[in-house]
N, C-alpha and C. Protein backbone atom coordinates (compact mmCIF):
# COMPACT_ATOMS: atom_id res chain seq x y z
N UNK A 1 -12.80 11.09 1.13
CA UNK A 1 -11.94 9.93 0.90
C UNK A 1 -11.08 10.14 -0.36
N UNK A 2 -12.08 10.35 -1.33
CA UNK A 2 -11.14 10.76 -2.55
C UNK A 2 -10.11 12.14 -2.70
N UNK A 3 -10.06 12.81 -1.84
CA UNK A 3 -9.63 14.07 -1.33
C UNK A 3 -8.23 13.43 -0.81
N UNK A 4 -8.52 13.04 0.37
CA UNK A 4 -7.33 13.14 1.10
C UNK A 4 -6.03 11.90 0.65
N UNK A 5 -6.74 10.70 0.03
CA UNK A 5 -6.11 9.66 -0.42
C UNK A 5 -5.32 9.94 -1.80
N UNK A 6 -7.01 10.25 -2.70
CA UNK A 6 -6.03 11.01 -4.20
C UNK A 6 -5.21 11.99 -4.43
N UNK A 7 -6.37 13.04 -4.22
CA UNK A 7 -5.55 14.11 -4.19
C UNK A 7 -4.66 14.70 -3.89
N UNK A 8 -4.97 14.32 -2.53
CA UNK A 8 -3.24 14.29 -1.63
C UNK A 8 -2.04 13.89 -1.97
N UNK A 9 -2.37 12.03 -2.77
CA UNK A 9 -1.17 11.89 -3.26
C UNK A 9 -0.82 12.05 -4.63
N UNK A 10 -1.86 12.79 -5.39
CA UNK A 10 -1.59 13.67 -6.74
C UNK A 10 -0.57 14.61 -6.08
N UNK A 11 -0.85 15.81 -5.36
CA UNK A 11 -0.43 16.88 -5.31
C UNK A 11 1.16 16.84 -5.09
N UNK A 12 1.26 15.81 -4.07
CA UNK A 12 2.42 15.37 -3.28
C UNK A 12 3.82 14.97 -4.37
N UNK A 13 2.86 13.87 -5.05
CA UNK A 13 3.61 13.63 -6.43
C UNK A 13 4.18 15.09 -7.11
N UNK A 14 3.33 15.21 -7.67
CA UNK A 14 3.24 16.90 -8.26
C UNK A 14 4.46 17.72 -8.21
N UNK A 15 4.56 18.24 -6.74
CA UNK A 15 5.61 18.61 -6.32
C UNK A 15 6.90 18.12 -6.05
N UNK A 16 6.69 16.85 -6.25
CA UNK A 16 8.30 16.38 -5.78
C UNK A 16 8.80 16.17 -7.02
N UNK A 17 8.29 16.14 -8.27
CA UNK A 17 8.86 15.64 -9.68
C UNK A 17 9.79 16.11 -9.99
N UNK A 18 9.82 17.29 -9.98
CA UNK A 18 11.29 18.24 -10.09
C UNK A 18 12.50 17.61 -9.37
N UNK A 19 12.49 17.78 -7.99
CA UNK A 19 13.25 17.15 -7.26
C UNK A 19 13.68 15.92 -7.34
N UNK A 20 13.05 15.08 -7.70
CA UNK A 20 13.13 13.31 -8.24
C UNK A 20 13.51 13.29 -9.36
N UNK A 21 13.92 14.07 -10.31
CA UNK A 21 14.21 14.01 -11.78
C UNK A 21 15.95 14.24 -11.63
N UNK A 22 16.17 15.35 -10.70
CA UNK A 22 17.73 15.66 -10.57
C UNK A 22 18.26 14.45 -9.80
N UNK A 23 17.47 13.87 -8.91
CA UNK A 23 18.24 12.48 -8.43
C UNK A 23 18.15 11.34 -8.51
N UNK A 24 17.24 10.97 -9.55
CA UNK A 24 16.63 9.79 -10.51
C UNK A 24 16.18 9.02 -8.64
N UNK A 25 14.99 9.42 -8.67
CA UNK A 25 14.33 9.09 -8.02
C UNK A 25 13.42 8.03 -7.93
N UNK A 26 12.55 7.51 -6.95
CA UNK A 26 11.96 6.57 -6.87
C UNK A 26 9.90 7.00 -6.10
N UNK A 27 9.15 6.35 -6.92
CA UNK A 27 7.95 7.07 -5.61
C UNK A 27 7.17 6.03 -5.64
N UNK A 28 7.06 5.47 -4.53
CA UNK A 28 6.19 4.17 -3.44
C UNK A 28 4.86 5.15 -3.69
N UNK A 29 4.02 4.15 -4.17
CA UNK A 29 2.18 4.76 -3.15
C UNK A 29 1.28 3.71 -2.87
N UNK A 30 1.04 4.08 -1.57
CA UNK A 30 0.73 2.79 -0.73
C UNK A 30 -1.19 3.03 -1.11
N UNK A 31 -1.78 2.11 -1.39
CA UNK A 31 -3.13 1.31 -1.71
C UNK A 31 -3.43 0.86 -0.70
N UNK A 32 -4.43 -0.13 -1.28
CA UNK A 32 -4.71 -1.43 -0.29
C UNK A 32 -4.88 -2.69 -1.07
N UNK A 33 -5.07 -3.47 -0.46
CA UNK A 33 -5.56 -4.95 -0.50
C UNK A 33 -7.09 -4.66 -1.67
N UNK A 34 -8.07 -3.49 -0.67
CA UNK A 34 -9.38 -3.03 -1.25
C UNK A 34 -9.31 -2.59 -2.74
N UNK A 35 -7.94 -1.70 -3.01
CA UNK A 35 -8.41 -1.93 -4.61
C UNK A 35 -8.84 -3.12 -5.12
N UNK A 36 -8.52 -4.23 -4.81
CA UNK A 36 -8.78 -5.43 -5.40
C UNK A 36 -10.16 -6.07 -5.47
N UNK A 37 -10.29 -5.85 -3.80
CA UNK A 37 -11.08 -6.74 -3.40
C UNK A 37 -12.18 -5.88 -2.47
N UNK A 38 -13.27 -6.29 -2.13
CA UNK A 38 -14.08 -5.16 -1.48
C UNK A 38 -14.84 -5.74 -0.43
N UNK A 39 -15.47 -5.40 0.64
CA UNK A 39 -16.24 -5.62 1.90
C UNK A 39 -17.24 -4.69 1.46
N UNK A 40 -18.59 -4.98 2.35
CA UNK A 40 -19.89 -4.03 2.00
C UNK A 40 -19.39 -2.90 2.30
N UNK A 41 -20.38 -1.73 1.62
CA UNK A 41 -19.69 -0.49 2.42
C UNK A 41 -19.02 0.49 2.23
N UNK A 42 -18.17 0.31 1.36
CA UNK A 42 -16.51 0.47 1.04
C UNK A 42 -16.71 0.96 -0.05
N UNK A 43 -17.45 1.52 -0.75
CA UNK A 43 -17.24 1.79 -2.46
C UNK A 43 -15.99 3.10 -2.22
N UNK A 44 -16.37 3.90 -1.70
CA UNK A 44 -14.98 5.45 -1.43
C UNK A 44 -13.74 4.74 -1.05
N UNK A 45 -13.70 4.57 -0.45
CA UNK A 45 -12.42 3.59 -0.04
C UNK A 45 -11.53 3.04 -0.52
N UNK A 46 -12.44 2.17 -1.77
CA UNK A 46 -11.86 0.86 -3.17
C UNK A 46 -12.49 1.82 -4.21
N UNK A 47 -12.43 2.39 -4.09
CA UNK A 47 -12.09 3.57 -5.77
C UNK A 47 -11.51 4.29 -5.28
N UNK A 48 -10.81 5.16 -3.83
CA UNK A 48 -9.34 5.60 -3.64
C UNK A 48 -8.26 4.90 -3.48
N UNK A 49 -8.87 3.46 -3.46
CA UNK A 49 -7.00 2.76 -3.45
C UNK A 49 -7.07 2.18 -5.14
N UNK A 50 -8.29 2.28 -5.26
CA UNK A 50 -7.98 1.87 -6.75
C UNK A 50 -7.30 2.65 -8.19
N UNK A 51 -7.45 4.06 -7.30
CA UNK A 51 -7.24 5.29 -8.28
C UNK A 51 -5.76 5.35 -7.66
N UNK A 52 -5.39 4.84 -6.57
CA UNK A 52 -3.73 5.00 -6.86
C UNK A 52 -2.93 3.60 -7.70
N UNK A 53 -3.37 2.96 -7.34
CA UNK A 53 -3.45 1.99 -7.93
C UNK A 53 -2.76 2.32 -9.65
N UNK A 54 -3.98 2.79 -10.29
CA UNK A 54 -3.70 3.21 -11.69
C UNK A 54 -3.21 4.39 -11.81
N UNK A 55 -3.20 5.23 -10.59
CA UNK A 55 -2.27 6.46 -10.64
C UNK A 55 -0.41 5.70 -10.92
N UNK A 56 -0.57 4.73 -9.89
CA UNK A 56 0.91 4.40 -10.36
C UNK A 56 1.31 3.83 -11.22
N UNK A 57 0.90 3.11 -11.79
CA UNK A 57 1.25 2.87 -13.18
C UNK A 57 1.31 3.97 -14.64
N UNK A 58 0.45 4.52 -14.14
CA UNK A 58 0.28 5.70 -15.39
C UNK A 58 1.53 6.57 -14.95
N UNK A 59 1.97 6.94 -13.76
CA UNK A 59 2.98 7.36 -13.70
C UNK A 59 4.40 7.20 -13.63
N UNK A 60 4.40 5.40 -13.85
CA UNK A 60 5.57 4.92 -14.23
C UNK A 60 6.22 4.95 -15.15
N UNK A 61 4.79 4.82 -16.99
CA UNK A 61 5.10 5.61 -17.40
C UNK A 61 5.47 6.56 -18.14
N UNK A 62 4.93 7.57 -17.65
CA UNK A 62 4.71 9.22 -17.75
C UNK A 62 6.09 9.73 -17.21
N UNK A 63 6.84 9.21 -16.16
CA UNK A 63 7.95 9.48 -15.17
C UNK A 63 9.01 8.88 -15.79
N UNK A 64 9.15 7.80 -16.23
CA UNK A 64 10.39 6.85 -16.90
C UNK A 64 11.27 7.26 -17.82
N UNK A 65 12.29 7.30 -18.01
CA UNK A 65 13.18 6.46 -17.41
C UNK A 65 13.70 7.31 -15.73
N UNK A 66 13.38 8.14 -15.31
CA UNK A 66 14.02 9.36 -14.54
C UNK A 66 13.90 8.82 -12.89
N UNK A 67 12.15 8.40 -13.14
CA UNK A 67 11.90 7.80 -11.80
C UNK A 67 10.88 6.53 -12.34
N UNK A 68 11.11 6.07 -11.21
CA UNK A 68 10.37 4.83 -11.16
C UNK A 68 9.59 5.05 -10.10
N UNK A 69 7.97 4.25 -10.46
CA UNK A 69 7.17 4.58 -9.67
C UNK A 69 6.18 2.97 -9.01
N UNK A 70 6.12 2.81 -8.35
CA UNK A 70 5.49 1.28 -7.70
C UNK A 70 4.36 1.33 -6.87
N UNK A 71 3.62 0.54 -6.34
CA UNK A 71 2.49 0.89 -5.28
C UNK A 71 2.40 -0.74 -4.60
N UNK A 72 2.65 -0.53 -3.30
CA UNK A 72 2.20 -1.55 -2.20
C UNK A 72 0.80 -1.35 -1.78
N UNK A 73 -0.12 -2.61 -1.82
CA UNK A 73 -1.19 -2.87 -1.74
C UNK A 73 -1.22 -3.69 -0.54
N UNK A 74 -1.38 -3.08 0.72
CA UNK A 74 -1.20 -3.65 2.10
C UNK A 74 -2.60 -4.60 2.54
N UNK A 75 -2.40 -5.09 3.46
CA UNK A 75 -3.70 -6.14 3.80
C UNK A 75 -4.21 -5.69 5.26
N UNK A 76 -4.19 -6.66 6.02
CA UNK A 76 -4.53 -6.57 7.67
C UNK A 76 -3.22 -5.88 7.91
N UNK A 77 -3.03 -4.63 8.28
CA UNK A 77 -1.88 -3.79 9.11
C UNK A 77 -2.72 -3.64 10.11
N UNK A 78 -1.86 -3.91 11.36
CA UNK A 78 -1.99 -3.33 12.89
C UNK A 78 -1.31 -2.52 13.55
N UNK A 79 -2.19 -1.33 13.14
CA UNK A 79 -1.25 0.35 13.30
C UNK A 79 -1.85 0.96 14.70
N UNK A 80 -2.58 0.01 15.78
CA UNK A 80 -3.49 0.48 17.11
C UNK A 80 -2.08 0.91 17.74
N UNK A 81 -0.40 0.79 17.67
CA UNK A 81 0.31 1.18 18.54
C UNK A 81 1.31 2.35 18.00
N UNK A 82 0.48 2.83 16.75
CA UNK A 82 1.52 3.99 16.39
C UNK A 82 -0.01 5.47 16.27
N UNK A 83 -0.96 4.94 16.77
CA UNK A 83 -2.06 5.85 17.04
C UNK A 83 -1.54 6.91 18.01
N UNK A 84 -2.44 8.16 18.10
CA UNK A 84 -1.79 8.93 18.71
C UNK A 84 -2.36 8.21 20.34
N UNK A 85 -1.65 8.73 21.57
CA UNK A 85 -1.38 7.98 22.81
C UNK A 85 -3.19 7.86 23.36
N UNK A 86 -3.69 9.24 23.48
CA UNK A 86 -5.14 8.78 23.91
C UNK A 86 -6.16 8.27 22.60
N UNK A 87 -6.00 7.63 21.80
CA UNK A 87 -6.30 6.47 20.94
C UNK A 87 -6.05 5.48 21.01
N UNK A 88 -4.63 5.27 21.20
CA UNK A 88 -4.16 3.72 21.22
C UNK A 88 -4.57 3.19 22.55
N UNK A 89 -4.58 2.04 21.39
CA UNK A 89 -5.12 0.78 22.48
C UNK A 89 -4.35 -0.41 22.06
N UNK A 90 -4.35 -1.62 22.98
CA UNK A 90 -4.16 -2.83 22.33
C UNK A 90 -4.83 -4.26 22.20
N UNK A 91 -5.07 -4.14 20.97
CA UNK A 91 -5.77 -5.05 20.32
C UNK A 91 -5.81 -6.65 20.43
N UNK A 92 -6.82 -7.31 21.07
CA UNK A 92 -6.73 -9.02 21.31
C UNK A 92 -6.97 -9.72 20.04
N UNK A 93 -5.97 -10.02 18.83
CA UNK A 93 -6.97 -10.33 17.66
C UNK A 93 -6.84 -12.28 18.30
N UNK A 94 -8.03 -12.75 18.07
CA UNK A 94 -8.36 -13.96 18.27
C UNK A 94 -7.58 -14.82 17.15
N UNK A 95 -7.38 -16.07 17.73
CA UNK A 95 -6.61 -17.31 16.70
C UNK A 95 -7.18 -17.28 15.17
N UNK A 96 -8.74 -17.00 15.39
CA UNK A 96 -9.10 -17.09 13.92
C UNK A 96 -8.69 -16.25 13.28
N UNK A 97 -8.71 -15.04 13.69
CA UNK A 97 -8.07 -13.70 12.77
C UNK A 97 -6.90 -14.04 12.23
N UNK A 98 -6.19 -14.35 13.18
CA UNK A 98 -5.04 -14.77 12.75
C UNK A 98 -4.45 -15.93 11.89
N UNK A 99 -5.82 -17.10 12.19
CA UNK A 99 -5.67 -18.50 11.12
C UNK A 99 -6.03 -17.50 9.89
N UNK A 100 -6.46 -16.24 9.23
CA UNK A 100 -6.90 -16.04 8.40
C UNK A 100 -5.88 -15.96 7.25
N UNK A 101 -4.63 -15.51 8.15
CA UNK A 101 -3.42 -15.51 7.06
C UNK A 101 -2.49 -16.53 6.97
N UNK A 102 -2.10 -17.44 5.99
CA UNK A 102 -1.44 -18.53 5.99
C UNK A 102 -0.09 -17.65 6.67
N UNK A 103 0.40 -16.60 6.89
CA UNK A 103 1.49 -16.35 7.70
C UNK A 103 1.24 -16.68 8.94
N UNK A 104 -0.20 -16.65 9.55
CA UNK A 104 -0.66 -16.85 11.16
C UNK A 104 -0.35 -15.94 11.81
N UNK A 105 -0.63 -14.56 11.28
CA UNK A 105 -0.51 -13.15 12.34
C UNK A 105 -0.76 -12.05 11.69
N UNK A 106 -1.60 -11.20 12.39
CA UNK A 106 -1.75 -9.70 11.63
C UNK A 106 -0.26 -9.02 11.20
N UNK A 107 -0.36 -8.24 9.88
CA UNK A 107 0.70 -7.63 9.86
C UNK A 107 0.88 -6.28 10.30
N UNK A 108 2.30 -6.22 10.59
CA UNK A 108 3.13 -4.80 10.99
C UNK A 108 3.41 -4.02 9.96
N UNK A 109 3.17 -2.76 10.70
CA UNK A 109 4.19 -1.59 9.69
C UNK A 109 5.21 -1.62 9.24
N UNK A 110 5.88 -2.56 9.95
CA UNK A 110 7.39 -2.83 9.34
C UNK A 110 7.62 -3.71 8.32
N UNK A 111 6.79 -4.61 7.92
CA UNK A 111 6.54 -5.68 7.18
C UNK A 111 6.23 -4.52 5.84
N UNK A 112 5.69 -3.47 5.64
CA UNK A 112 5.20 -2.72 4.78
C UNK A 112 6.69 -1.80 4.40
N UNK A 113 7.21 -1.47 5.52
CA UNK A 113 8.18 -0.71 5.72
C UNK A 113 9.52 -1.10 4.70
N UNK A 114 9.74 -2.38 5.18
CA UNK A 114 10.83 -3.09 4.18
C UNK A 114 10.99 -3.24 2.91
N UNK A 115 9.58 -3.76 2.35
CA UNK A 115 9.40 -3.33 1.07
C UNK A 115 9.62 -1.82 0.49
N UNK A 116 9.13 -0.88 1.28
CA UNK A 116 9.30 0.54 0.35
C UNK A 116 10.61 1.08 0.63
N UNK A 117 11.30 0.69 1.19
CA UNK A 117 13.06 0.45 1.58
C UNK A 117 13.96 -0.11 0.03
N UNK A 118 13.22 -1.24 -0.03
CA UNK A 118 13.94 -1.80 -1.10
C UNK A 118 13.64 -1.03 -2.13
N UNK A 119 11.90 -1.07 -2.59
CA UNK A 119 11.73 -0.24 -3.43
C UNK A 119 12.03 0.66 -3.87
N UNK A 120 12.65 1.68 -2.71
CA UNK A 120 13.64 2.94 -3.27
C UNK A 120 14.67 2.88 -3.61
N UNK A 121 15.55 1.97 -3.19
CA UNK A 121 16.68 1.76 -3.38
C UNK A 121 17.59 1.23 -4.69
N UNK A 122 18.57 1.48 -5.17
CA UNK A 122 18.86 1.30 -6.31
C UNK A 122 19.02 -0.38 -6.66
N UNK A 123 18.89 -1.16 -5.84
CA UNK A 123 18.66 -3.04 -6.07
C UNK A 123 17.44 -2.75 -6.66
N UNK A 124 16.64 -1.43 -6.63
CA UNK A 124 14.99 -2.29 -7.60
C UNK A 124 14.91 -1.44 -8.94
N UNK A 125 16.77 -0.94 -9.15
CA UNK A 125 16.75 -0.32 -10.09
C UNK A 125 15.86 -0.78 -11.88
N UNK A 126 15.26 -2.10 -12.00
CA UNK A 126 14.53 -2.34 -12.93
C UNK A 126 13.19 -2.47 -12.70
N UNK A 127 12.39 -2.25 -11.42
CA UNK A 127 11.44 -2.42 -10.82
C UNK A 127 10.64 -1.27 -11.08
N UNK A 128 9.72 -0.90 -11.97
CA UNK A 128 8.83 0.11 -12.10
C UNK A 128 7.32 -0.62 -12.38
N UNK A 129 6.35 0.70 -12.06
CA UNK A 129 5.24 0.04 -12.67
C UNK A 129 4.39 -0.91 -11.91
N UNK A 130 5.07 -1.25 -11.14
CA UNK A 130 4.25 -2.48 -10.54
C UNK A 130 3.40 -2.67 -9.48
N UNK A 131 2.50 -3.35 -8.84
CA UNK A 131 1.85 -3.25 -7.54
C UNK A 131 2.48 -4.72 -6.44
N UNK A 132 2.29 -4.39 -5.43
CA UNK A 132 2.98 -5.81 -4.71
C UNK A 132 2.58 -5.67 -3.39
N UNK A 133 1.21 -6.82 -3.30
CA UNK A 133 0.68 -7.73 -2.04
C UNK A 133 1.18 -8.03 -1.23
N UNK A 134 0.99 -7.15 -0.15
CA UNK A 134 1.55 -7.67 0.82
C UNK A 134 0.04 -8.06 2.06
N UNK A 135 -0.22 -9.10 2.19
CA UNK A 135 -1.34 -9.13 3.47
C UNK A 135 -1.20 -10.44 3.23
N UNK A 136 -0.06 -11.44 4.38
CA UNK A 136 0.49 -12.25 4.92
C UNK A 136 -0.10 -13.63 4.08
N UNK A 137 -0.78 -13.19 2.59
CA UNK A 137 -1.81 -14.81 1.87
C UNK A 137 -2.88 -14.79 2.17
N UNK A 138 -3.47 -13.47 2.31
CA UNK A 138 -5.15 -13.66 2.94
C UNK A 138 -5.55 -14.02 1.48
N UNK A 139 -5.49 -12.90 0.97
CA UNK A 139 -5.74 -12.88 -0.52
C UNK A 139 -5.51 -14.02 -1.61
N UNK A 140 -4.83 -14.93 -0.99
CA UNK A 140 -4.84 -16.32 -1.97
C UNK A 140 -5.67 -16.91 -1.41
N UNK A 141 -5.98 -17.31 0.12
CA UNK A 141 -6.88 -18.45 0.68
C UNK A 141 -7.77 -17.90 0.49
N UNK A 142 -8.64 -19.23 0.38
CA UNK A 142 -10.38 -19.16 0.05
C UNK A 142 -10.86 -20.16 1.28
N UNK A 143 -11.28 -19.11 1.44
CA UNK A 143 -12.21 -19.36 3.36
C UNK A 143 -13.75 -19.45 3.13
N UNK A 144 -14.22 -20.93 3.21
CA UNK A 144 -15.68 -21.45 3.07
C UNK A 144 -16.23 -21.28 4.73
N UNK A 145 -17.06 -20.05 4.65
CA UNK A 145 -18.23 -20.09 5.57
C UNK A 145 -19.12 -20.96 5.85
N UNK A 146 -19.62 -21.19 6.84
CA UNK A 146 -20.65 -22.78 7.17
C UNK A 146 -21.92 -22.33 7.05
């Protein structure tokens, strides 16, 4: 977990710095929701989104003024239709799943997508450093079990 999440996006970083410095560049790294917050289970998981997490900030900055660096912390994404073909499936999520987010629906890749659009783009030219929630308000409501 810590391999393919960190390291991966250490290395990745790594290499593109050069290249991002000649075109005052921008670098998105996508987390989760789990740095934050945790389910049983999960300790590898929420200490690899947590380590990008503070990877991006430390590299905002370490990188600044040249590039700017940000991290989206995604929530419920429903990625069952970009699986490869004998994987995918499609998914019945029930009303409650869905009452779970004051938006009232699992989110899309594209919903994730838009943000790291802007984020690169020179409108977020003062935008470094930062992390930004996206999982439709799960994360604000407080849901009392019976």
């Amino acid at each position: 977990m810590l391999d393919s999440h960190v390291t991966g996006a250490f290395l990745v970083v790594r290499e593109g710095v050069p290249l991002l410095r000649k075109a005052t560049g921008s670098i998105v790294l996508i987390s989760s929701i789990r740095a934050l917050q945790s389910e049983p289970e999960t300790e590898a998981y929420a200490a690899s989104k947590g380590a990008l997490l503070a990877m991006s900030h430390a590299l905002a900055v370490s990188l600044g003024p040249d590039i700017r660096v940000n991290c989206i912390l995604p929530g419920w994404i429903e990625t069952a239709a970009y699986q490869k073909k004998e994987n995918r499936s499609i998914p019945k999520h029930t009303e409650a799943e869905k009452a779970q987010h004051p938006v009232g629906r699992i989110g899309d890749p594209k919903d994730i997508a838009g943000l790291v659009a802007f984020l690169a783009s020179d409108d977020a030219g003062f935008i470094t450093g930062q992390r930004f929630v996206i999982d439709g308000g799960m994360a604000a409501r407080l849901i009392y079990t019976d």
